[in-house]
N, C-alpha and C. Protein backbone atom coordinates (compact mmCIF):
# COMPACT_ATOMS: atom_id res chain seq x y z
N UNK A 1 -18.27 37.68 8.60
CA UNK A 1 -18.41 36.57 9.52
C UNK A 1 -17.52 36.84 10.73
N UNK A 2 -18.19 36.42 12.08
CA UNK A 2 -17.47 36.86 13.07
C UNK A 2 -16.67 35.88 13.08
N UNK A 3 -14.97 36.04 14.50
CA UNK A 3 -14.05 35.32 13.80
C UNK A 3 -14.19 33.74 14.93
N UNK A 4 -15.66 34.33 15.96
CA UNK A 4 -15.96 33.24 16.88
C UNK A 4 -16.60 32.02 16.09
N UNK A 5 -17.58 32.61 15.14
CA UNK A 5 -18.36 31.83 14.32
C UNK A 5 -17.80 31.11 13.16
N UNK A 6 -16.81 31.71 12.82
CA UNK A 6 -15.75 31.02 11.58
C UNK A 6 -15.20 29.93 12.59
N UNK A 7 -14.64 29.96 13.76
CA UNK A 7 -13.47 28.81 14.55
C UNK A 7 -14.48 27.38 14.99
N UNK A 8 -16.41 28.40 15.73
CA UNK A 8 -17.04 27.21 15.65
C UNK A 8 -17.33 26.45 14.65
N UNK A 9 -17.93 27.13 13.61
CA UNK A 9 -18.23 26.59 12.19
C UNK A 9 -16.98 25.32 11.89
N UNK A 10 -15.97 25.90 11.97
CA UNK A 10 -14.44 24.85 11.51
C UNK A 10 -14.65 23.58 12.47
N UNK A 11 -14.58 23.85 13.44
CA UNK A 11 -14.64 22.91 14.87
C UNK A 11 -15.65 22.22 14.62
N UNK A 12 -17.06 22.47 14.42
CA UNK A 12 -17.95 21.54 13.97
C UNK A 12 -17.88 20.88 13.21
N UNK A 13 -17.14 21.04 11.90
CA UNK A 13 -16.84 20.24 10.85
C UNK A 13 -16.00 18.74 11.10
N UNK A 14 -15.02 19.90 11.19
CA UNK A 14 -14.00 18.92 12.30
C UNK A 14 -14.62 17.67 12.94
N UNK A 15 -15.37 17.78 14.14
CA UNK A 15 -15.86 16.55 14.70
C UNK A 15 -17.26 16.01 14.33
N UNK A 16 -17.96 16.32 13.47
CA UNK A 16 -18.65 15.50 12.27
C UNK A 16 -17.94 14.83 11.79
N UNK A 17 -17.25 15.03 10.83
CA UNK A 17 -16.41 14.41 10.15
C UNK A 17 -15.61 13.89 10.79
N UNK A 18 -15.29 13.67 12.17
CA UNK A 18 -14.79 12.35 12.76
C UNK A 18 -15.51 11.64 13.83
N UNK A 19 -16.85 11.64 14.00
CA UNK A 19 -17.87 11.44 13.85
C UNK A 19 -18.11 10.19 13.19
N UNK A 20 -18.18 10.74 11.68
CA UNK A 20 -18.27 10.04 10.60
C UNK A 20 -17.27 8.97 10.50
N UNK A 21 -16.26 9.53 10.64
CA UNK A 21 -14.81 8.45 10.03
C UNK A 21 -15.34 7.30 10.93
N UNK A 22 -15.49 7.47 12.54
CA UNK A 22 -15.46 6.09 13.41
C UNK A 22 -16.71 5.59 13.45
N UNK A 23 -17.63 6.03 12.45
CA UNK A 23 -19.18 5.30 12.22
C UNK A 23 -18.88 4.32 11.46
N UNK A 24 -18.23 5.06 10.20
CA UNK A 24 -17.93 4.00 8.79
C UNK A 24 -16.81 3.38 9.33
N UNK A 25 -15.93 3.07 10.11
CA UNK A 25 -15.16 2.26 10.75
C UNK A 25 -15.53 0.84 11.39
N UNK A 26 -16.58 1.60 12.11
CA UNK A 26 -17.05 0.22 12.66
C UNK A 26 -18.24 -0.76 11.84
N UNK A 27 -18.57 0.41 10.71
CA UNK A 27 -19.22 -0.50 9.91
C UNK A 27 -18.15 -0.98 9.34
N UNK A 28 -17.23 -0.99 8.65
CA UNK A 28 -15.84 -1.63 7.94
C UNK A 28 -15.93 -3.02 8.74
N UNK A 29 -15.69 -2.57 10.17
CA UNK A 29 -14.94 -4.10 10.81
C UNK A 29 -16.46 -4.83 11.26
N UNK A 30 -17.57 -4.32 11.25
CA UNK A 30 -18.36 -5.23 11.61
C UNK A 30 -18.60 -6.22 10.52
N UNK A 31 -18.93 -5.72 8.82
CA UNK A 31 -18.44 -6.71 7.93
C UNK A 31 -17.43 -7.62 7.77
N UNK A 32 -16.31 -6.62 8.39
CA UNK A 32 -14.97 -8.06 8.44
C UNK A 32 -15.19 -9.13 9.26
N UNK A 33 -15.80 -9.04 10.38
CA UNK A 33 -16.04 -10.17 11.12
C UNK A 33 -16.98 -10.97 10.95
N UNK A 34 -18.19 -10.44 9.98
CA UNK A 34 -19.37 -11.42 9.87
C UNK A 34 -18.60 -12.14 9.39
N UNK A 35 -19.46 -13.69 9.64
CA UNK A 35 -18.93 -14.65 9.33
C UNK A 35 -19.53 -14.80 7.62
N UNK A 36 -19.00 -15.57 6.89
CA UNK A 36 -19.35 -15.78 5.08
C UNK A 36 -19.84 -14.12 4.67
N UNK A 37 -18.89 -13.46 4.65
CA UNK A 37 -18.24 -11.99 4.26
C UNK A 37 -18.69 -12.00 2.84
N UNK A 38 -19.21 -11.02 2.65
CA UNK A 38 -19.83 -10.76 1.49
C UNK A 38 -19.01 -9.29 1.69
N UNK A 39 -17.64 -8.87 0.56
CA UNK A 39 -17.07 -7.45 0.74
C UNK A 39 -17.68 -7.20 -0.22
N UNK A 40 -18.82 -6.78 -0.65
CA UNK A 40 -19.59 -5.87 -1.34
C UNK A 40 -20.01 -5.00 -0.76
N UNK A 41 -19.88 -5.24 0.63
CA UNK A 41 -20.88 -4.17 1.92
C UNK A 41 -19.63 -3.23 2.38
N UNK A 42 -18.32 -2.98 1.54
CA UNK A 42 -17.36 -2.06 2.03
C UNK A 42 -17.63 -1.10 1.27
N UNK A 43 -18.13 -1.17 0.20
CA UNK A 43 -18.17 -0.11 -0.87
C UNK A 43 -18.25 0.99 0.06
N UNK A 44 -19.70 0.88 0.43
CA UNK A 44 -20.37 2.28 0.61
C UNK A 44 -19.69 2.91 1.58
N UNK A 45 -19.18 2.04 3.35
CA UNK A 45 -18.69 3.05 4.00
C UNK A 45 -17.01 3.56 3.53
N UNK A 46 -16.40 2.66 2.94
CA UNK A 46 -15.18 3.26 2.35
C UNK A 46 -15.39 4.82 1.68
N UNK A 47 -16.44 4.63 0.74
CA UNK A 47 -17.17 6.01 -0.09
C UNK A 47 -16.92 6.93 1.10
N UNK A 48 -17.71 6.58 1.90
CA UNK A 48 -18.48 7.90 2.93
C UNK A 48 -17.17 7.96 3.75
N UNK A 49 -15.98 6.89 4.15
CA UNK A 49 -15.01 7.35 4.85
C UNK A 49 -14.19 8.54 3.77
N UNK A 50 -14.20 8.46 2.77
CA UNK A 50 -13.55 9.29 1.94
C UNK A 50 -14.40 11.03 2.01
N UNK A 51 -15.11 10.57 1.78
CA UNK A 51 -16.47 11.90 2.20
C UNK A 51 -16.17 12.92 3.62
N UNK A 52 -16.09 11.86 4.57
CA UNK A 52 -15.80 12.41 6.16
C UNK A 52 -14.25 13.19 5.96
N UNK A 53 -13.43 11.86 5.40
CA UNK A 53 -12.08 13.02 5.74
C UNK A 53 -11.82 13.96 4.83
N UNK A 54 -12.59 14.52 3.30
CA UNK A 54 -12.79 15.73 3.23
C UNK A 54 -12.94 16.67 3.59
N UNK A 55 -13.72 16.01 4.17
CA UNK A 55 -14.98 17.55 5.70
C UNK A 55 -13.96 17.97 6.36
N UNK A 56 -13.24 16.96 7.16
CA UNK A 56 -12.49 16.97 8.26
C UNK A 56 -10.82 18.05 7.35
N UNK A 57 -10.44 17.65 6.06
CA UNK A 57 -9.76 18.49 5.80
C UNK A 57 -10.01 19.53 5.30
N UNK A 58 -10.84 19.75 5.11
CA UNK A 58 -11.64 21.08 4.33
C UNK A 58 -11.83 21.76 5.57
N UNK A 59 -12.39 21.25 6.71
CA UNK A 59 -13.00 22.67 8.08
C UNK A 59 -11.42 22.26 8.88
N UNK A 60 -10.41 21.38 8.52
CA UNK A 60 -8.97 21.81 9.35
C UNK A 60 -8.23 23.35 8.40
N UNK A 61 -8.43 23.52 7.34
CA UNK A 61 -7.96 23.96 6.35
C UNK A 61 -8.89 25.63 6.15
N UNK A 62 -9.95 25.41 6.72
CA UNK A 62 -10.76 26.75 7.52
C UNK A 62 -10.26 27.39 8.67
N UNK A 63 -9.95 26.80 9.49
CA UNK A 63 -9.54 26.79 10.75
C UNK A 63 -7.96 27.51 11.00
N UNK A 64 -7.08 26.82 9.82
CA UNK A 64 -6.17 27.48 9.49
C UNK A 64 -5.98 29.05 8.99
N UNK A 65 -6.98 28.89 8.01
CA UNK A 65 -7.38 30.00 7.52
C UNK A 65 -7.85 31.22 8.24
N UNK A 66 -8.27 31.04 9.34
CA UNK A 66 -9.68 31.87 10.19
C UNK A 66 -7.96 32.72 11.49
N UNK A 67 -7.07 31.65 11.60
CA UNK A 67 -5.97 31.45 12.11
C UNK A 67 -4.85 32.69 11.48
N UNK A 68 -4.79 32.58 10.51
CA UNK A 68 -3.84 33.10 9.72
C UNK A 68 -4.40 34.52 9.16
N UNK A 69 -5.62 35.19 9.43
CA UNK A 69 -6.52 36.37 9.23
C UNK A 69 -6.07 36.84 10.61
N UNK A 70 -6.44 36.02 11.49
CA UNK A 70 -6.49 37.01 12.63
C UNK A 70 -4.99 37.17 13.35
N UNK A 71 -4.22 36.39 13.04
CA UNK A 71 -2.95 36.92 13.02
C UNK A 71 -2.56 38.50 12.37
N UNK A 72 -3.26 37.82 11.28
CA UNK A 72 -2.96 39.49 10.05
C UNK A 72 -3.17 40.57 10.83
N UNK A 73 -4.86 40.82 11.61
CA UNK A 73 -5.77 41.70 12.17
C UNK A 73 -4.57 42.06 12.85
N UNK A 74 -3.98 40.77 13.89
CA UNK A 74 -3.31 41.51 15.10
C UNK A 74 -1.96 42.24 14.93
N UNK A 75 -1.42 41.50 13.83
CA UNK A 75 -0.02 42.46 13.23
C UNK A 75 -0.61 43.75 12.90
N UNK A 76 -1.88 43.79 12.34
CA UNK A 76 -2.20 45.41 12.08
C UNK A 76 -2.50 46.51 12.64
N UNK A 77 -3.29 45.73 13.84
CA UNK A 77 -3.05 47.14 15.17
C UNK A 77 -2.12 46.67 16.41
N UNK A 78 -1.52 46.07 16.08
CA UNK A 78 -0.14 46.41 17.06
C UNK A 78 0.83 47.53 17.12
């Protein structure tokens, strides 16, 4: 894998997954404000906020990774 396509790949993740977080956010507070609140309707985006900041730490945690290779590369032909 090239090391352009590993940093986009990460980067995309990245802002999907926060993306995501401020979708299920505003679904969060649009339930809080209906009026006669039924919090049964948090379940799901709480779920999927948990889902997003996986992504988001999983492709930060790539990114690192992709980071810490090409460091290696460059200590090696220096």
């Amino acid at each position: 894998m090239q090391i352009n396509s590993a940093l986009g790949n990460a980067l995309h993740g990245i802002n999907n997954g926060m993306s995501d977080l401020r979708s299920h956010a505003a679904d969060i507070a649009s339930v809080k404000n209906a009026k006669g609140t039924d919090l049964s309707g948090l379940t799901a985006p709480l779920v999927e906020m948990q889902s997003a900041q996986t992504q988001v730490q999983a492709s930060a945690a790539m990114m690192k990774t992709v980071d810490e290779t090409l460091g290696s590369l460059l200590d090696e032909y220096a």
